[in-house]
Protein backbone atom coordinates (compact mmCIF):
# COMPACT_ATOMS: atom_id res chain seq x y z
CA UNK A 1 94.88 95.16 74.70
CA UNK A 2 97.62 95.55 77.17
CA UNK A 3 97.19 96.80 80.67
CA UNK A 4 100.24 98.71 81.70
CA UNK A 5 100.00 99.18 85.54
CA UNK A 6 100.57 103.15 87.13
CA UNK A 7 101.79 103.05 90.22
CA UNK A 8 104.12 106.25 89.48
CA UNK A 9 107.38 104.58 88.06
CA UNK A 10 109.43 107.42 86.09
CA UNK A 11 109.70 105.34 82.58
CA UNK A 12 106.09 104.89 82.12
CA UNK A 13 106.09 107.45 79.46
CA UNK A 14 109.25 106.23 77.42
CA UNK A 15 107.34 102.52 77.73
CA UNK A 16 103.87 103.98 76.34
CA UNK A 17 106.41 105.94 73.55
CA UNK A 18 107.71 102.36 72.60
CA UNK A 19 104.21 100.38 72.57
CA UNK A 20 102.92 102.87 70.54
CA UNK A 21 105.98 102.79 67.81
CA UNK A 22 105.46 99.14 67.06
CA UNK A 23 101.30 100.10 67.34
CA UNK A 24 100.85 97.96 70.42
CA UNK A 25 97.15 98.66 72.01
CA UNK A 26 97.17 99.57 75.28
CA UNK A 27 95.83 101.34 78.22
CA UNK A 28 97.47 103.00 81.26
CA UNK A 29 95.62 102.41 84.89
CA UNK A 30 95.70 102.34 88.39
CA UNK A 31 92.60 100.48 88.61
CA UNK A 32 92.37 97.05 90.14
CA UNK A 33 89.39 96.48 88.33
CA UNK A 34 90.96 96.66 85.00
CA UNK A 35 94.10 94.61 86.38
CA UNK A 36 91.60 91.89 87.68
CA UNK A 37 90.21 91.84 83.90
CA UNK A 38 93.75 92.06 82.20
CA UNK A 39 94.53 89.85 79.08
CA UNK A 40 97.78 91.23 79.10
CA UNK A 41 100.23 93.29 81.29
CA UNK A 42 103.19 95.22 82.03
CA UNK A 43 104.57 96.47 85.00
CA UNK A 44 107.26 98.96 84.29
CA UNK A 45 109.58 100.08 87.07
CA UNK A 46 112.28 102.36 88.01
CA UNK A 47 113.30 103.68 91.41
CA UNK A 48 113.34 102.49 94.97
CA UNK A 49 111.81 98.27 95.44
CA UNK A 50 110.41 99.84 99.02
CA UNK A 51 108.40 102.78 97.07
CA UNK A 52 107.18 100.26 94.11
CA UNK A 53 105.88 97.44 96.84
CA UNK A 54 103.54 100.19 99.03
CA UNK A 55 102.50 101.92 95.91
CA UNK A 56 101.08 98.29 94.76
CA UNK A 57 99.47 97.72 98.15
CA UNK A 58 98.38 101.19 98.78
CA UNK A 59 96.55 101.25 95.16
CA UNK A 60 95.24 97.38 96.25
CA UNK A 61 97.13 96.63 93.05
CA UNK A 62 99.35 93.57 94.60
CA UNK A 63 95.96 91.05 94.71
CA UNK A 64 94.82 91.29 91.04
CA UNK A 65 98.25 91.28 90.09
CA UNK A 66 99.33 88.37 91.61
CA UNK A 67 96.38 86.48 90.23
CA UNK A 68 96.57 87.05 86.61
CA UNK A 69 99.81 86.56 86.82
CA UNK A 70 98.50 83.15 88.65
CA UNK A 71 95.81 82.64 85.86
CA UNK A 72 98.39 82.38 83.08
CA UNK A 73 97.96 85.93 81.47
CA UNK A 74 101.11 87.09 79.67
CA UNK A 75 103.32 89.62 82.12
CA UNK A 76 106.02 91.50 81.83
CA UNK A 77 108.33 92.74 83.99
CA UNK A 78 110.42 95.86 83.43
CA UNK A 79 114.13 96.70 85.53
CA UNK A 80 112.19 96.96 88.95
CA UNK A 81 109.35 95.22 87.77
CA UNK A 82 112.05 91.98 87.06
CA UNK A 83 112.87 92.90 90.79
CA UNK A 84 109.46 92.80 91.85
CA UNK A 85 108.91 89.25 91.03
CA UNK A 86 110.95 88.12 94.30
CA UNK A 87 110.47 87.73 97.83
CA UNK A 88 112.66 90.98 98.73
CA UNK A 89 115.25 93.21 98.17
CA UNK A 90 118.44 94.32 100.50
CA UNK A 91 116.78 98.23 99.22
CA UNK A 92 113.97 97.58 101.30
CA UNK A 93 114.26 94.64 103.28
CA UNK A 94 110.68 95.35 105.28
CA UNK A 95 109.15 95.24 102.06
CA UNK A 96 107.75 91.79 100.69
CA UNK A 97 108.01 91.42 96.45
CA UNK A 98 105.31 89.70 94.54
CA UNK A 99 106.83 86.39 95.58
CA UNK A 100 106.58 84.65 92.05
CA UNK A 101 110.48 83.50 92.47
CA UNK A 102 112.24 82.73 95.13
CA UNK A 103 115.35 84.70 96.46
CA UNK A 104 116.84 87.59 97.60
CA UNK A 105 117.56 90.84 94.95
CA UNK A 106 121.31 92.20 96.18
CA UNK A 107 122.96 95.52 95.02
CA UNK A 108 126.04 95.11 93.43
CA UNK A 109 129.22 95.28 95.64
CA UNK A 110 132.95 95.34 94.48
CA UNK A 111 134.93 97.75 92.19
CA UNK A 112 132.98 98.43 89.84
CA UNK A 113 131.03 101.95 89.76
CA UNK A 114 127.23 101.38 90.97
CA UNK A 115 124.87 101.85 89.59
CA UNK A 116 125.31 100.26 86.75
CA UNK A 117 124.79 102.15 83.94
CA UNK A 118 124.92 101.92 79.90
CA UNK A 119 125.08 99.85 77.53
CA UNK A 120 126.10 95.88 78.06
CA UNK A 121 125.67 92.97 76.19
CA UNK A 122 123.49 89.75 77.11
CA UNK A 123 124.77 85.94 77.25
CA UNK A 124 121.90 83.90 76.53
CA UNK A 125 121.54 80.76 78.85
CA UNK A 126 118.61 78.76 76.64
CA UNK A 127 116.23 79.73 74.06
CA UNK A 128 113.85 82.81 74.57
CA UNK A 129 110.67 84.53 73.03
CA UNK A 130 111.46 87.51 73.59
CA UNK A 131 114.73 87.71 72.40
CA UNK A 132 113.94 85.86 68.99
CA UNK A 133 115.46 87.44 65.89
CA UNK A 134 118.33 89.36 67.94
CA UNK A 135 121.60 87.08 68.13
CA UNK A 136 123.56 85.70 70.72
CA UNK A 137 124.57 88.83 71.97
CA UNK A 138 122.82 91.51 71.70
CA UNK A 139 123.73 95.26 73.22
CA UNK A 140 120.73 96.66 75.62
CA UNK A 141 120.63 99.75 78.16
CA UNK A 142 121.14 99.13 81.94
CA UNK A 143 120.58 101.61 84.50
CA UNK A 144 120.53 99.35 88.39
CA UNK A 145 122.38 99.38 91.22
CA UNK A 146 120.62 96.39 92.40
CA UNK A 147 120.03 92.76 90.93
CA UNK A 148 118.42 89.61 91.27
CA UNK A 149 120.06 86.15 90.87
CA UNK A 150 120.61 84.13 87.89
CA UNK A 151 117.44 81.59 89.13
CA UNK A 152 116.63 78.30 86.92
CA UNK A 153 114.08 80.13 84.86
CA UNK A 154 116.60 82.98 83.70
CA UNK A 155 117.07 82.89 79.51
CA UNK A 156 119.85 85.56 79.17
CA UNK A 157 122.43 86.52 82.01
CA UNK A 158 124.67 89.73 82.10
CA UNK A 159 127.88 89.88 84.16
CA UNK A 160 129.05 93.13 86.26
CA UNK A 161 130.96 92.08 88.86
CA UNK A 162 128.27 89.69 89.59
CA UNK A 163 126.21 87.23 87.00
CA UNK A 164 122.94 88.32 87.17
CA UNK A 165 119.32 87.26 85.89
CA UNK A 166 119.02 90.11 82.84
CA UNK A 167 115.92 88.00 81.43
CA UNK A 168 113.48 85.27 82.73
CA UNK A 169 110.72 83.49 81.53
CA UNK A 170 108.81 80.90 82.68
CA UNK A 171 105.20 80.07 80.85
CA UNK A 172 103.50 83.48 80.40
CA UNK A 173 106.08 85.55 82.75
CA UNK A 174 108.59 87.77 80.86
CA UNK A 175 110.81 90.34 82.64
CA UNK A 176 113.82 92.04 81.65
CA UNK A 177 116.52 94.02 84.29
CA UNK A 178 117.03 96.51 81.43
CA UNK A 179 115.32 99.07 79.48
CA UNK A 180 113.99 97.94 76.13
CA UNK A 181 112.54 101.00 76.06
CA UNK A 182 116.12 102.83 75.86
CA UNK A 183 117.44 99.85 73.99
CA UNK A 184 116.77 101.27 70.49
CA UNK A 185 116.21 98.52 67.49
CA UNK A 186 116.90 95.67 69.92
CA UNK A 187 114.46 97.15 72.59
CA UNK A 188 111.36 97.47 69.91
CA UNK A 189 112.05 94.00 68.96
CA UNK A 190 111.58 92.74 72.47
CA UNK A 191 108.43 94.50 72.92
CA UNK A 192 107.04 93.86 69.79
CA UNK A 193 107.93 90.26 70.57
CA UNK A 194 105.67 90.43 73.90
CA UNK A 195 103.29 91.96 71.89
CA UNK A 196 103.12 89.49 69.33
CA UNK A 197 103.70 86.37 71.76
């Protein structure tokens, strides 16, 4: 069963839509109870890093997050919820992140139009579970105007204007910066490889 945490982000319908194509068990709660008890978790995201941070502390959602996380049960992060896994963001610099990495998340700066928006490919940096069976290259859906850096434990990079950390894992962490769940055949793989992992 996996535990997909409410705390009001816009795509958690589109992610429930996707779990249930590639018949993925799961439950939707705001209950720290059930995160606390969790054998396996996502935390979608879109939105502002300020609103997602006191949403998790004002549902007491932060704690039993950061614990099975802690205990080793598999997590995945999705666009903010990648963002989440740092110590802050230039959005919301008041606002502490979950931490689990270190560094700062940045919004893009430059020429380029913000946010950043559509399709773009991934470069992988070393091998990855979640994007097993999908090529070197493959074509996902962005939609950020922020980013986090391209840290030690990032598997696949994307560049716009800036390299960027597009997926990390490290043990049972997963997160991606884009949508999988606006991805189309490449996005069900990815979930239905967390599913299956």
């Amino acid at each position: 069963m996996i535990t997909v945490i409410d705390y009001g982000a816009g795509n958690l319908r589109s992610v429930e839509n996707t779990l249930r194509e590639v018949s993925a068990e799961h439950e939707v709660t705001r209950d720290p109870a059930k995160i606390a008890s969790a054998t396996k978790i996502i935390l979608p995201g879109v939105g502002h890093f300020g609103q997602m941070m006191r949403a998790l502390d004002e549902l007491k959602m932060r704690a039993p997050l950061i614990d099975r996380i802690g205990a080793g049960v598999p997590f995945l992060g999705v666009c903010l919820g990648l963002q989440a896994l740092f110590e802050s963001s230039e959005e919301a610099p008041a606002e502490r992140g979950l931490a689990i990495f270190k560094g700062v998340v940045r919004r893009f700066s430059g020429e380029q139009r913000i946010p950043h928006m559509g399709w773009n490919n991934l470069d992988r940096v070393r091998e990855s579970r979640l994007l097993e069976g999908l090529g070197d290259r493959p074509f996902v859906y962005f939609a950020n105007s922020y980013y986090a850096p391209a840290v030690p434990e990032t598997s696949a990079s994307c560049e716009y204007g800036a390299v960027f950390a597009a997926v990390i894992e490290h043990r049972n962490i997963s997160a991606v910066q884009f949508h999988p769940e606006k991805s189309g055949a490449a996005g069900l793989r990815i979930i239905r490889n967390f599913v299956c992992s």
